[in-house]
PDB file of N, CA and C in Angstrom:
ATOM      1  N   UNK A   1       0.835  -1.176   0.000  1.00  0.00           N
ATOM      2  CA  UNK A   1       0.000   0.000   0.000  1.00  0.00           C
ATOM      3  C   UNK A   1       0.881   1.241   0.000  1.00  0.00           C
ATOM      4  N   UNK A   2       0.571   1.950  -0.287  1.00  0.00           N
ATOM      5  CA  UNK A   2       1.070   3.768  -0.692  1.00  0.00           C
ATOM      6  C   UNK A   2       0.265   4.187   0.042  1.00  0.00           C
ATOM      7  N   UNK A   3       0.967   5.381   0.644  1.00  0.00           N
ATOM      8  CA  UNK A   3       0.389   6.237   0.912  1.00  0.00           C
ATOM      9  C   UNK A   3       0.178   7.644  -0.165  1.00  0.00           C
ATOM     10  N   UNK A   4      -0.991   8.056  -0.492  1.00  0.00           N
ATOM     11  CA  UNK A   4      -1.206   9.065  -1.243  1.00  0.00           C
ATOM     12  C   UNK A   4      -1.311  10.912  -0.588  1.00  0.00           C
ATOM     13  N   UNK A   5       0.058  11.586  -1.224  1.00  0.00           N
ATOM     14  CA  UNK A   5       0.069  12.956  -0.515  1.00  0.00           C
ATOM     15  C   UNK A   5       0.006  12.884   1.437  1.00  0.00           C
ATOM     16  N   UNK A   6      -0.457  13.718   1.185  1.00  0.00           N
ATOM     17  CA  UNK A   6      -0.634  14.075   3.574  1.00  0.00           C
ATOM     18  C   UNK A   6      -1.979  13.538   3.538  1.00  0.00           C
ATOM     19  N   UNK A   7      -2.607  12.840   2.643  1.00  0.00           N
ATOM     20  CA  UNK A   7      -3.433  11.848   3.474  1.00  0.00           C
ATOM     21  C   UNK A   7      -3.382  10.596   4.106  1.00  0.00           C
ATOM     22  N   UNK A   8      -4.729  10.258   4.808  1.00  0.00           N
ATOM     23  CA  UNK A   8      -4.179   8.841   5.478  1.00  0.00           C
ATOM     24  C   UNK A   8      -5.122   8.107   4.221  1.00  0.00           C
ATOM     25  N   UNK A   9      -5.521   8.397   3.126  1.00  0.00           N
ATOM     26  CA  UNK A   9      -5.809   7.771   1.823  1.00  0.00           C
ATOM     27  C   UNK A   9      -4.370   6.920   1.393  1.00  0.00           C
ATOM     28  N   UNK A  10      -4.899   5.520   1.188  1.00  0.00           N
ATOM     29  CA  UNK A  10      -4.552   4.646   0.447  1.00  0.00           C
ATOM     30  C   UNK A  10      -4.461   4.269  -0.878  1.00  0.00           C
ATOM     31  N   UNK A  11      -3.561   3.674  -1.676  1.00  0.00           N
ATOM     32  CA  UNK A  11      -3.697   3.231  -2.626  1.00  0.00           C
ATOM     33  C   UNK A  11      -2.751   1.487  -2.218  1.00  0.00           C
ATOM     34  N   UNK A  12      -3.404   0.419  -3.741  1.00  0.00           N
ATOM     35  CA  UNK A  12      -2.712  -0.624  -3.523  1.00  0.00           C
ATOM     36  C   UNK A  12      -2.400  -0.865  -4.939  1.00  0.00           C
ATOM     37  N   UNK A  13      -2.003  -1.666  -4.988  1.00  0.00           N
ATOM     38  CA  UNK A  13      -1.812  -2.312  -6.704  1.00  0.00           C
ATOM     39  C   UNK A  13      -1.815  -4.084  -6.525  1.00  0.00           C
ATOM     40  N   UNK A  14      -2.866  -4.487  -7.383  1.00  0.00           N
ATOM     41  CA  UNK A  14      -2.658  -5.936  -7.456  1.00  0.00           C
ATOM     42  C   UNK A  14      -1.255  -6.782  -7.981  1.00  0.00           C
ATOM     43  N   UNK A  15      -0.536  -7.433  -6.603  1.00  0.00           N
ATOM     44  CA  UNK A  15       0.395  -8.064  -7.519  1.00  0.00           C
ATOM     45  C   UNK A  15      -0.051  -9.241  -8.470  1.00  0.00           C
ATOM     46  N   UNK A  16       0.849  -8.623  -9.822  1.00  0.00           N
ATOM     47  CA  UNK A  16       0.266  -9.648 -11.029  1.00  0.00           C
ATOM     48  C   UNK A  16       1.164 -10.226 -11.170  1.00  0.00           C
ATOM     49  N   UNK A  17       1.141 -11.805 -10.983  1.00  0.00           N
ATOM     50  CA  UNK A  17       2.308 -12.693 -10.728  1.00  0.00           C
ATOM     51  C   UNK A  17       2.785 -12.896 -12.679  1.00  0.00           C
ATOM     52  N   UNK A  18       2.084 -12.586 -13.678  1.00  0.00           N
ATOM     53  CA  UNK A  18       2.951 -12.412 -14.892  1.00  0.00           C
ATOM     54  C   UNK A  18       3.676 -11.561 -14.743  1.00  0.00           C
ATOM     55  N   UNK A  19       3.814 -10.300 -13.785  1.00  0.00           N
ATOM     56  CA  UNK A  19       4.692  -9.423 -13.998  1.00  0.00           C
ATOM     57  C   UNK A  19       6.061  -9.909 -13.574  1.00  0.00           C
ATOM     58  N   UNK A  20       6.174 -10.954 -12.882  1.00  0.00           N
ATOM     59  CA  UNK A  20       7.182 -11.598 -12.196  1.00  0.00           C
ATOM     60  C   UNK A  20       8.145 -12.250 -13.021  1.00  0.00           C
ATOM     61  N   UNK A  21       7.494 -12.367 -13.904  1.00  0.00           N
ATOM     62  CA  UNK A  21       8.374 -13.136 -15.296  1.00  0.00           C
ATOM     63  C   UNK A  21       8.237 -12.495 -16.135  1.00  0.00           C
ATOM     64  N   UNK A  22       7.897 -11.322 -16.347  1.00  0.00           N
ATOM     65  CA  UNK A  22       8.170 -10.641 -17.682  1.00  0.00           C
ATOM     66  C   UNK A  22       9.661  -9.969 -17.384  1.00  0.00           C
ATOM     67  N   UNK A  23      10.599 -10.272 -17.914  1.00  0.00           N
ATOM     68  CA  UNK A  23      11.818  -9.704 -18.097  1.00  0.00           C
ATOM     69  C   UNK A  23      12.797 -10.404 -19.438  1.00  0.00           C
ATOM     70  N   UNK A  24      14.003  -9.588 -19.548  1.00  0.00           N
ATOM     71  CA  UNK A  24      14.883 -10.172 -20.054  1.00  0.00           C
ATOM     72  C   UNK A  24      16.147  -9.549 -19.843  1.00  0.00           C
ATOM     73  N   UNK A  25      16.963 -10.419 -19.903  1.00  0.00           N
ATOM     74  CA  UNK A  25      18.373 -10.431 -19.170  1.00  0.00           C
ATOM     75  C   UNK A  25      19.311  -9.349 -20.402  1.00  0.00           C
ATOM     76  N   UNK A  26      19.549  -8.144 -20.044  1.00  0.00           N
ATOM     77  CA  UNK A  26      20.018  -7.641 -21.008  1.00  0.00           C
ATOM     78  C   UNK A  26      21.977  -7.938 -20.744  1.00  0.00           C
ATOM     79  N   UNK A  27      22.041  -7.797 -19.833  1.00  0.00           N
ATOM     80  CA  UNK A  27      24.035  -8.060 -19.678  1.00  0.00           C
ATOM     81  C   UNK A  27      24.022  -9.122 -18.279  1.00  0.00           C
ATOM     82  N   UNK A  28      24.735  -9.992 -18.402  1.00  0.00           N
ATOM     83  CA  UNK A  28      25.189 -10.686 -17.190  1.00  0.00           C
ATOM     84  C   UNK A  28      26.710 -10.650 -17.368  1.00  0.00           C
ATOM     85  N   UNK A  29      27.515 -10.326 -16.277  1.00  0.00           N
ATOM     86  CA  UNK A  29      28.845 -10.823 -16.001  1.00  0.00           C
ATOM     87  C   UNK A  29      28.741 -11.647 -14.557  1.00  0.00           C
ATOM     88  N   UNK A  30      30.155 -11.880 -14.017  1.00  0.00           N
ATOM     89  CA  UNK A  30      30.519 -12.522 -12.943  1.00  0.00           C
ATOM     90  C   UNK A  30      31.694 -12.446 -12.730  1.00  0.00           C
ATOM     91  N   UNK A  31      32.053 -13.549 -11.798  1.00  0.00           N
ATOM     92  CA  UNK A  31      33.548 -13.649 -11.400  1.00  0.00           C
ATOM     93  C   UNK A  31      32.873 -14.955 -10.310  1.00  0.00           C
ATOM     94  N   UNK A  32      34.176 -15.634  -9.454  1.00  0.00           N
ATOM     95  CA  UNK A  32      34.263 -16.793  -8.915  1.00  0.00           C
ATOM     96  C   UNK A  32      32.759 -16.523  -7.830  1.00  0.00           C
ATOM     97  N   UNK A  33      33.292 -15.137  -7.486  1.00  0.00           N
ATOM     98  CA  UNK A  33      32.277 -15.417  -6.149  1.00  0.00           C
ATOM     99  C   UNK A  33      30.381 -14.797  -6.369  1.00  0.00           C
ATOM    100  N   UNK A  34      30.346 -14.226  -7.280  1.00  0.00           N
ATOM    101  CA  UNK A  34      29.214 -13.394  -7.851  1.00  0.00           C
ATOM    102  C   UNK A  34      28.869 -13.256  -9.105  1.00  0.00           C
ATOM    103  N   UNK A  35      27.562 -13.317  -9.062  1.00  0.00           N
ATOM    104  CA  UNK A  35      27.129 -12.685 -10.901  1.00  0.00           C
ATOM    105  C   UNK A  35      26.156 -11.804 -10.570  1.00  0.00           C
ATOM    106  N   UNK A  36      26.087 -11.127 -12.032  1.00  0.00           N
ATOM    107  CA  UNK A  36      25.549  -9.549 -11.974  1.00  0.00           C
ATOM    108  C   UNK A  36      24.797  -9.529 -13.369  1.00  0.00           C
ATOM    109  N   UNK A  37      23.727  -9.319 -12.868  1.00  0.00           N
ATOM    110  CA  UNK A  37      22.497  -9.040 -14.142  1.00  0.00           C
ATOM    111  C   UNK A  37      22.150  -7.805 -13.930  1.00  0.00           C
ATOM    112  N   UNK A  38      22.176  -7.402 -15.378  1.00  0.00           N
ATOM    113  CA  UNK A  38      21.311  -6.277 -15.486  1.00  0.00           C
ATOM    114  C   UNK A  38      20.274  -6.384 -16.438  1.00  0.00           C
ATOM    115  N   UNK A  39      18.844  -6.141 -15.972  1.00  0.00           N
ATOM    116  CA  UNK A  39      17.504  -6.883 -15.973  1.00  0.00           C
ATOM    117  C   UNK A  39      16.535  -5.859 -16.570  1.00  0.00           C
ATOM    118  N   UNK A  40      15.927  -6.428 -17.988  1.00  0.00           N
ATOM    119  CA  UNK A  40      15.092  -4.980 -18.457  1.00  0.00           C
ATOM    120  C   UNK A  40      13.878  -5.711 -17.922  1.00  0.00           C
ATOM    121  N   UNK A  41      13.127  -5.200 -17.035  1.00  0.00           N
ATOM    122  CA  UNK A  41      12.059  -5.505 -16.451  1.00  0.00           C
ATOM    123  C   UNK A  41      10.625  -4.786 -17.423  1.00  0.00           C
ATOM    124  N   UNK A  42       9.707  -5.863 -17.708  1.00  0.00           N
ATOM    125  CA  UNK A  42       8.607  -5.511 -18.842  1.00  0.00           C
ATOM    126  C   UNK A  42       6.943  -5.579 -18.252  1.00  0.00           C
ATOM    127  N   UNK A  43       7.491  -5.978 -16.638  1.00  0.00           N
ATOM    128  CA  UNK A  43       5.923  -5.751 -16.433  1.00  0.00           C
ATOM    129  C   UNK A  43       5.097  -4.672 -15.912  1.00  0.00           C
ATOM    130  N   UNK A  44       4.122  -4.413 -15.544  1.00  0.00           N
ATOM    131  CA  UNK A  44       3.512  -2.988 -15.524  1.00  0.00           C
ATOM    132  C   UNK A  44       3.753  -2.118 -14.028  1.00  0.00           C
ATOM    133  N   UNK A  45       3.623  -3.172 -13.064  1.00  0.00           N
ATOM    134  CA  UNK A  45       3.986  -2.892 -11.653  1.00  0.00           C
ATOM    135  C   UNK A  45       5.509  -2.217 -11.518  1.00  0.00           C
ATOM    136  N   UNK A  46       5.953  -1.453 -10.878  1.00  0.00           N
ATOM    137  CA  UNK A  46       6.790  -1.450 -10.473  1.00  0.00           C
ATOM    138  C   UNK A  46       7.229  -0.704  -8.874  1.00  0.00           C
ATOM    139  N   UNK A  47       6.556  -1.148  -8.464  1.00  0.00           N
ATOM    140  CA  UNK A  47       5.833  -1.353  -6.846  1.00  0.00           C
ATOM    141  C   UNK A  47       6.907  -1.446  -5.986  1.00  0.00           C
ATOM    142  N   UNK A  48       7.569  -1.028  -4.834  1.00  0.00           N
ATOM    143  CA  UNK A  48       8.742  -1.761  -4.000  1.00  0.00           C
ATOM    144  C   UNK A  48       8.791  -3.436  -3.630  1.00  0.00           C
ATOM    145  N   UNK A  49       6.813  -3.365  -3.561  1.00  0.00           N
ATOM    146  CA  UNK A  49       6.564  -4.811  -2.953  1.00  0.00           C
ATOM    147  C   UNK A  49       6.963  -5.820  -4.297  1.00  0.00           C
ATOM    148  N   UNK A  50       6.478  -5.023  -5.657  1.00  0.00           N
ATOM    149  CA  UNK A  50       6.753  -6.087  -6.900  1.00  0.00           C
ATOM    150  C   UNK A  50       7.931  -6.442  -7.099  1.00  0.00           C
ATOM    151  N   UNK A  51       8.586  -5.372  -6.925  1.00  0.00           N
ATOM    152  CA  UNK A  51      10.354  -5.472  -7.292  1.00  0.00           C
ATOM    153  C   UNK A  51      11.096  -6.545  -6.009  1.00  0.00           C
ATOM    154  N   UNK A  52      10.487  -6.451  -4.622  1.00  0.00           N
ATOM    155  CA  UNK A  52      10.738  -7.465  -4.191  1.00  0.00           C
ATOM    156  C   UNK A  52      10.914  -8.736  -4.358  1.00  0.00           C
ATOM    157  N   UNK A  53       9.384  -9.211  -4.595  1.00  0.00           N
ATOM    158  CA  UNK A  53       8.791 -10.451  -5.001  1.00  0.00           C
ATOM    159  C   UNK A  53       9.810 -10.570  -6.440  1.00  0.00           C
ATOM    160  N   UNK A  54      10.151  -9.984  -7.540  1.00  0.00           N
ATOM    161  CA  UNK A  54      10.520 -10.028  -8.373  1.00  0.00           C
ATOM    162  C   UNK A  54      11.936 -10.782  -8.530  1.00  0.00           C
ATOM    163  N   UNK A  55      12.808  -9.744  -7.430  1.00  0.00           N
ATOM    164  CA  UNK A  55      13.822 -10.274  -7.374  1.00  0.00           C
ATOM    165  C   UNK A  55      14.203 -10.880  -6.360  1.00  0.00           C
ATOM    166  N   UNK A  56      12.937 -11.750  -5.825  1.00  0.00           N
ATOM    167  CA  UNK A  56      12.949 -12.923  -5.045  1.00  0.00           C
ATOM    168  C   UNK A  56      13.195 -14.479  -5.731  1.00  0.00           C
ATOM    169  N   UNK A  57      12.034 -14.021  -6.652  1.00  0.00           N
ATOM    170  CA  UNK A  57      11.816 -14.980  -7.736  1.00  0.00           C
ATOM    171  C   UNK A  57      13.003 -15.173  -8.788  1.00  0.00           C
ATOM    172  N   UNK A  58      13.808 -14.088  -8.941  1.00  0.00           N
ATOM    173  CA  UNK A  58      14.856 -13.851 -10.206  1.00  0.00           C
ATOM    174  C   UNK A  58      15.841 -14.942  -9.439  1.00  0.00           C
ATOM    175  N   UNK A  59      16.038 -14.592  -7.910  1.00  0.00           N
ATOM    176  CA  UNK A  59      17.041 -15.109  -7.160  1.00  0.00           C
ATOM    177  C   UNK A  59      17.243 -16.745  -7.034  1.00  0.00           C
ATOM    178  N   UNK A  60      15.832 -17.535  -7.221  1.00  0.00           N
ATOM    179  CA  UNK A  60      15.620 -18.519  -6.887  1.00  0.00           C
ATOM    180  C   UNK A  60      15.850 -19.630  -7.572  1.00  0.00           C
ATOM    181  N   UNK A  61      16.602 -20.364  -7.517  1.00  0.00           N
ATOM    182  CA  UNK A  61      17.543 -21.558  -8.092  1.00  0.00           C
ATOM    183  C   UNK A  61      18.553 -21.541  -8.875  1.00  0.00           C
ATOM    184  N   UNK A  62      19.482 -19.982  -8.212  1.00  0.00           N
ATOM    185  CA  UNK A  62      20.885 -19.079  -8.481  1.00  0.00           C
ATOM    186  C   UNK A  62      21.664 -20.024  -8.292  1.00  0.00           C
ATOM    187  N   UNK A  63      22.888 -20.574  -8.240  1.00  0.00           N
ATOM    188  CA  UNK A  63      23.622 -21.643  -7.936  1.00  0.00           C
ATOM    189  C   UNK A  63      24.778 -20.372  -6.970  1.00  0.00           C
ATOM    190  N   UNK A  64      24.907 -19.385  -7.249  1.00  0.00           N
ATOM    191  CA  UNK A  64      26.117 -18.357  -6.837  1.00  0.00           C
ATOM    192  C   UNK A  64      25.244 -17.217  -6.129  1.00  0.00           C
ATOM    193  N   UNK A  65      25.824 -16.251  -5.429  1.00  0.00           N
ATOM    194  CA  UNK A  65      24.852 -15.027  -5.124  1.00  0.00           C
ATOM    195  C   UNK A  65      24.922 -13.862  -6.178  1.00  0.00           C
ATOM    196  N   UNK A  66      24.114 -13.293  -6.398  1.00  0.00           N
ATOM    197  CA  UNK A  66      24.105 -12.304  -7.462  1.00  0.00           C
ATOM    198  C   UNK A  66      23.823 -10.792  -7.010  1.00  0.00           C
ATOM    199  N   UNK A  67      23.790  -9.822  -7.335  1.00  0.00           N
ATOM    200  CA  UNK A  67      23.770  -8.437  -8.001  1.00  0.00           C
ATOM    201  C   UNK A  67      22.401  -8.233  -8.770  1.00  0.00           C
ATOM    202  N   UNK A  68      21.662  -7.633  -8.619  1.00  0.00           N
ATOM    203  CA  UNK A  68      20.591  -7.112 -10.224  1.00  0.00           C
ATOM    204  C   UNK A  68      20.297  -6.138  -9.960  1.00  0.00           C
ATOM    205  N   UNK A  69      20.288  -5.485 -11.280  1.00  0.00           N
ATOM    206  CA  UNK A  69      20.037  -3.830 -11.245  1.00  0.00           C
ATOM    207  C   UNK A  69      18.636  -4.037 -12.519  1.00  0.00           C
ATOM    208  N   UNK A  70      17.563  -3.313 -12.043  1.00  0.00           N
ATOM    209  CA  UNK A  70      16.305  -3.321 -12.653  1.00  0.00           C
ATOM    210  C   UNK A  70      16.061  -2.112 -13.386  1.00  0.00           C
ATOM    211  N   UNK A  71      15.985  -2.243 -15.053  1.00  0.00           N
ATOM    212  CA  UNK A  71      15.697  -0.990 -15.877  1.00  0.00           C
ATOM    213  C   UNK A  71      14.493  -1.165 -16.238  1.00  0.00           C
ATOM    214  N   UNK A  72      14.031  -0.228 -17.442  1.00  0.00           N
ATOM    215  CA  UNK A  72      12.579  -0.445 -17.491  1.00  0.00           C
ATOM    216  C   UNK A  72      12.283  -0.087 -18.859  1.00  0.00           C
ATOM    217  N   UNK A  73      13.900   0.330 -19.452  1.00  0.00           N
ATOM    218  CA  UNK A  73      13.856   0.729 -21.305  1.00  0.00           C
ATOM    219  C   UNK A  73      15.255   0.078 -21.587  1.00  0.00           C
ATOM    220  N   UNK A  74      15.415  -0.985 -22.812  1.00  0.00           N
ATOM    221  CA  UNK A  74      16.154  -0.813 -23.603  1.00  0.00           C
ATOM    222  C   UNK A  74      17.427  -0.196 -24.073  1.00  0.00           C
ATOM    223  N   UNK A  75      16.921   0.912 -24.126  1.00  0.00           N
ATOM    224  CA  UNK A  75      17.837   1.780 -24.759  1.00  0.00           C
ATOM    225  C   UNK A  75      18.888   2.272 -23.487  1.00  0.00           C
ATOM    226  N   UNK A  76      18.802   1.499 -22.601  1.00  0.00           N
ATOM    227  CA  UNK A  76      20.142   1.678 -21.348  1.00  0.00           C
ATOM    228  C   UNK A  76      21.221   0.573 -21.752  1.00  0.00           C
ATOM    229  N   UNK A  77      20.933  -0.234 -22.354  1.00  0.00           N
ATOM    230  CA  UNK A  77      22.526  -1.449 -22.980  1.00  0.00           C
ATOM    231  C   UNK A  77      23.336  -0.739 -23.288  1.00  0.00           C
ATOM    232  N   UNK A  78      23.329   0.555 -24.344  1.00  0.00           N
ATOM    233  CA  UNK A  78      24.277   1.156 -24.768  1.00  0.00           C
ATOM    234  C   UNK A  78      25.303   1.692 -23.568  1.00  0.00           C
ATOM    235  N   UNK A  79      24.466   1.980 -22.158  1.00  0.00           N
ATOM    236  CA  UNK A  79      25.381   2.889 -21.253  1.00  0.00           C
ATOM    237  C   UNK A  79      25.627   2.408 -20.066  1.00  0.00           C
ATOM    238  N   UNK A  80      25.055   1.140 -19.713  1.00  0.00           N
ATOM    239  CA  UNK A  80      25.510   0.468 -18.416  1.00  0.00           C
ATOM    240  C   UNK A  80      26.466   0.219 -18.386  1.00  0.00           C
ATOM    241  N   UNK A  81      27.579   0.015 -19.026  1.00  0.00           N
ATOM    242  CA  UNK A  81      28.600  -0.802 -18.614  1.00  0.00           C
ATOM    243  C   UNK A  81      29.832   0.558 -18.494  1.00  0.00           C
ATOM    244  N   UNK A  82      29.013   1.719 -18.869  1.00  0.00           N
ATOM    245  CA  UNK A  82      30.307   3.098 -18.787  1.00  0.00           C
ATOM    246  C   UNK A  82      30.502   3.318 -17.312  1.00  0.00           C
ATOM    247  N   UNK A  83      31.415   3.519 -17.396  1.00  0.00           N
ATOM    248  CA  UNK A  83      31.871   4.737 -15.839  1.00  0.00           C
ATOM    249  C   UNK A  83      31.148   6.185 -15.924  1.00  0.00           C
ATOM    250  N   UNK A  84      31.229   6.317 -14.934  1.00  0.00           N
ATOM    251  CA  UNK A  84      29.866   7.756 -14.732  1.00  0.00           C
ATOM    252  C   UNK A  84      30.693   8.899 -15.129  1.00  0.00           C
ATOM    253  N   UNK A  85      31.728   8.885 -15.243  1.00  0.00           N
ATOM    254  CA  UNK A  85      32.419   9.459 -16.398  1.00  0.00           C
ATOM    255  C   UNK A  85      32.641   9.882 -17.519  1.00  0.00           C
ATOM    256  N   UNK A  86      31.709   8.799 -18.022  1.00  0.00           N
ATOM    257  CA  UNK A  86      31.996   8.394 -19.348  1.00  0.00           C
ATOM    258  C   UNK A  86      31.504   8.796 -20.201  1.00  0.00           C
ATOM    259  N   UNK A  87      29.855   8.562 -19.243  1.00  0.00           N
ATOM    260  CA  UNK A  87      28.641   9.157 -19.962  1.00  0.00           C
ATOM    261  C   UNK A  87      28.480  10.237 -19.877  1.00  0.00           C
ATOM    262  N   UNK A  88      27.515  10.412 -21.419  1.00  0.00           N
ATOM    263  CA  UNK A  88      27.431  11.855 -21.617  1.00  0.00           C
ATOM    264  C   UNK A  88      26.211  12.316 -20.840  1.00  0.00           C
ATOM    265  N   UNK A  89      25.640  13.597 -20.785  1.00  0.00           N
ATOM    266  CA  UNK A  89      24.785  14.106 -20.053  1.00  0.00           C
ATOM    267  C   UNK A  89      23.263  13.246 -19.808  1.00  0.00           C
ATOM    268  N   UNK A  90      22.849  12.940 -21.587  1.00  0.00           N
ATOM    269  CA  UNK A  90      22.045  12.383 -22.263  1.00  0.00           C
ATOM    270  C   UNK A  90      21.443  10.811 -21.748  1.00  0.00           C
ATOM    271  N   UNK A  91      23.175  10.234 -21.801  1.00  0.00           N
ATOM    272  CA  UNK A  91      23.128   9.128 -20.836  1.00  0.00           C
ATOM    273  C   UNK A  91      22.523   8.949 -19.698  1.00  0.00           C
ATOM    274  N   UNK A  92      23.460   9.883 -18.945  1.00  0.00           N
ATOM    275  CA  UNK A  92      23.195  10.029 -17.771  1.00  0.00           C
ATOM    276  C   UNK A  92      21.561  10.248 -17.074  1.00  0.00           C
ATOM    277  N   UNK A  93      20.889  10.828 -18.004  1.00  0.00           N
ATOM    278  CA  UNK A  93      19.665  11.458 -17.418  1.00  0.00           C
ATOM    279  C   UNK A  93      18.763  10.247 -18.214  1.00  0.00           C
ATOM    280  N   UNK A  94      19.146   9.467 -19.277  1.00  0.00           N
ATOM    281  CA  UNK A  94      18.717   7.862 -19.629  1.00  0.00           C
ATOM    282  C   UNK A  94      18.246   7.232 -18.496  1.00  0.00           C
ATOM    283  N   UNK A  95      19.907   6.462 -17.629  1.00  0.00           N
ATOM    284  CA  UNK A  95      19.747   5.752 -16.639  1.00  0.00           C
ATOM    285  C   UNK A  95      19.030   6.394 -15.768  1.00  0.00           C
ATOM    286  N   UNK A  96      19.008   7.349 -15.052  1.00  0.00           N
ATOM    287  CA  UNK A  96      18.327   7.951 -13.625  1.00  0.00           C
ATOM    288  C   UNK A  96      16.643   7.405 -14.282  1.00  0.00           C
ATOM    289  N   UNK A  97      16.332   7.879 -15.769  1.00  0.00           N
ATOM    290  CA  UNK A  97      14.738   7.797 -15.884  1.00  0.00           C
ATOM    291  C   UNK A  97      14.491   6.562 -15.825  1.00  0.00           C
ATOM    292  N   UNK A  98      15.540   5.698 -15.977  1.00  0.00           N
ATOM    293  CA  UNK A  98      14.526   4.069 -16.318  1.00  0.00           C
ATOM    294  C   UNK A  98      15.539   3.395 -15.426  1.00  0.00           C
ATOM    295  N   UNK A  99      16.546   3.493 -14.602  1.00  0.00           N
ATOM    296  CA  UNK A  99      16.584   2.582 -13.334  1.00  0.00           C
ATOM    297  C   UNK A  99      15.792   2.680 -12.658  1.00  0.00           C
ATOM    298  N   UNK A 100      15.312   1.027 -12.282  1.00  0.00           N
ATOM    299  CA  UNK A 100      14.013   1.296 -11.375  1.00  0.00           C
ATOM    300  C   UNK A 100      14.631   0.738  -9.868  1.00  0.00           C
ATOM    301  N   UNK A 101      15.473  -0.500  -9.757  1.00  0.00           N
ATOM    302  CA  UNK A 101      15.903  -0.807  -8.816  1.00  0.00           C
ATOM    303  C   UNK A 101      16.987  -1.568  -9.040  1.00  0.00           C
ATOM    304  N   UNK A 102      17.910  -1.566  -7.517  1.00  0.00           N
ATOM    305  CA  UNK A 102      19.163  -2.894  -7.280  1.00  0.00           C
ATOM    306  C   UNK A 102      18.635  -3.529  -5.842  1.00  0.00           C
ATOM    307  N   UNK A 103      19.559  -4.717  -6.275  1.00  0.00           N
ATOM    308  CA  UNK A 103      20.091  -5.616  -5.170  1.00  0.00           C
ATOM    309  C   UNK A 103      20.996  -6.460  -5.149  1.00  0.00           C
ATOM    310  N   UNK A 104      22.279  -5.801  -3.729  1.00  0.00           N
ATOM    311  CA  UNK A 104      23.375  -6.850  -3.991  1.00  0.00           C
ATOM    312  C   UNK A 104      22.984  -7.854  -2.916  1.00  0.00           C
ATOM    313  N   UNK A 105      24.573  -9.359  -3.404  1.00  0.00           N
ATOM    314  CA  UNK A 105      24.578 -10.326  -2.568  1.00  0.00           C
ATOM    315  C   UNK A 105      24.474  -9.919  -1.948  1.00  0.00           C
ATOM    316  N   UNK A 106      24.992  -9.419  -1.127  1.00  0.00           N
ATOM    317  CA  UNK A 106      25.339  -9.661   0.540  1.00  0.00           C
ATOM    318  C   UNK A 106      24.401  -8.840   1.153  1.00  0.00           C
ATOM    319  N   UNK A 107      23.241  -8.091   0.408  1.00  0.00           N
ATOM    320  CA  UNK A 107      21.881  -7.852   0.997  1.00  0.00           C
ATOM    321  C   UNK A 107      20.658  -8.139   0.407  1.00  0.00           C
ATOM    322  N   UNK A 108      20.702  -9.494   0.205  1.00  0.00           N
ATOM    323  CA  UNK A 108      19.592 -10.394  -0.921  1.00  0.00           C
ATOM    324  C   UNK A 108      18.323  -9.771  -0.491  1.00  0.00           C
ATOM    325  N   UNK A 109      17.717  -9.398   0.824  1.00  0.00           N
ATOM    326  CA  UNK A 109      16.565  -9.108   1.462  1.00  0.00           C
ATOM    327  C   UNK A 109      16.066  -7.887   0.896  1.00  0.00           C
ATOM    328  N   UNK A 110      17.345  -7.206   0.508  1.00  0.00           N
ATOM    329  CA  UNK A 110      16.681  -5.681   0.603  1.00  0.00           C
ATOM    330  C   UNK A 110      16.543  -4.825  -1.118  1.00  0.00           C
ATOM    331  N   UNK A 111      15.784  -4.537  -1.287  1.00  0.00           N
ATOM    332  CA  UNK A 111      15.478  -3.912  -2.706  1.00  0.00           C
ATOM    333  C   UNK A 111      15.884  -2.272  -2.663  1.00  0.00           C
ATOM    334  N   UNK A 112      16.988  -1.843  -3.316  1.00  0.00           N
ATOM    335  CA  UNK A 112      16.446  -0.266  -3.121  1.00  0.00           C
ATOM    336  C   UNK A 112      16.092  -0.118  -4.452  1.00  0.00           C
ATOM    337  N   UNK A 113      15.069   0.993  -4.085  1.00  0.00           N
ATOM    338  CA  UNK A 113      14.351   1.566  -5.296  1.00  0.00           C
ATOM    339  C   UNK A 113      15.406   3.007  -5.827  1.00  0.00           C
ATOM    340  N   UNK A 114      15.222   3.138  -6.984  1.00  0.00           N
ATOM    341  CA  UNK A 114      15.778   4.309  -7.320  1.00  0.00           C
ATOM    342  C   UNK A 114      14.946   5.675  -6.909  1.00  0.00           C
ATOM    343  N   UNK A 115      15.639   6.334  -6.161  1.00  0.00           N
ATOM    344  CA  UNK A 115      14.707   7.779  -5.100  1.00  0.00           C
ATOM    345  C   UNK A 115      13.703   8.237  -5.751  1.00  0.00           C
ATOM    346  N   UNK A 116      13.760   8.291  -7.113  1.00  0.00           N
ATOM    347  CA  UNK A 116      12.392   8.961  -7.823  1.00  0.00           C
ATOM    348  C   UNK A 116      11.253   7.745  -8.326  1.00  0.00           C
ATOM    349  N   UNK A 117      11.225   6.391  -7.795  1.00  0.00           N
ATOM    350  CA  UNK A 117      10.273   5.347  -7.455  1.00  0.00           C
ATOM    351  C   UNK A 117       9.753   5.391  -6.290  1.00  0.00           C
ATOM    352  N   UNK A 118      10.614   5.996  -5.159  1.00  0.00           N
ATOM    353  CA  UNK A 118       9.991   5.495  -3.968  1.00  0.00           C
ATOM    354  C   UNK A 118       7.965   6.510  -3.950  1.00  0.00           C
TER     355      UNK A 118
END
């Protein structure tokens, strides 16, 4: 549930368990101890509670612990893999609009949302 403005008005959103599997794996790397997806996420929710459940489900029958960072367009392959450096302004203001969320290993529990989702 959300809270809507300075009221004690509610909102909810039905979790839609297709949204849970709508994705596709746009980059994976790794190394011995970790792998790292970066995940164009295609379903309509993008809820703290969905992105949870989401990358609960993404997590589940991982053989290693993983990393995922959750976009929500495409057109971010070209610039994930730059140093924040690298990218140009254009870029830059790319990723901020369509990262929606991460989560590393070593805090599998916790989802952060990107500040302009919460």
């Amino acid at each position: 549930m959300n809270r809507i403005g300075n009221s004690y008005k509610l909102s909810c959103s039905q979790l839609n368990i297709s949204d849970i599997y709508n994705y596709q794996i746009i980059r994976q790397s790794g190394n011995h101890i970790v792998d790292n997806y970066n995940v164009l996420y295609c379903g309509i929710n993008k809820d703290s509670v969905t992105m949870q459940n989401f990358v609960n489900e993404f997590r589940r029958g991982k053989s290693k612990p993983i990393n995922i960072t959750i976009f929500d367009n495409i057109e971010v392959d070209k610039c994930i893999d730059k140093r924040s450096y690298e990218t140009t302004e254009i870029e830059h203001q790319l990723l901020s609009k369509h990262w929606i969320a991460y989560s590393s290993f070593d805090a599998p529990e916790s989802v952060l949302m990107y500040p302009e989702r919460c």
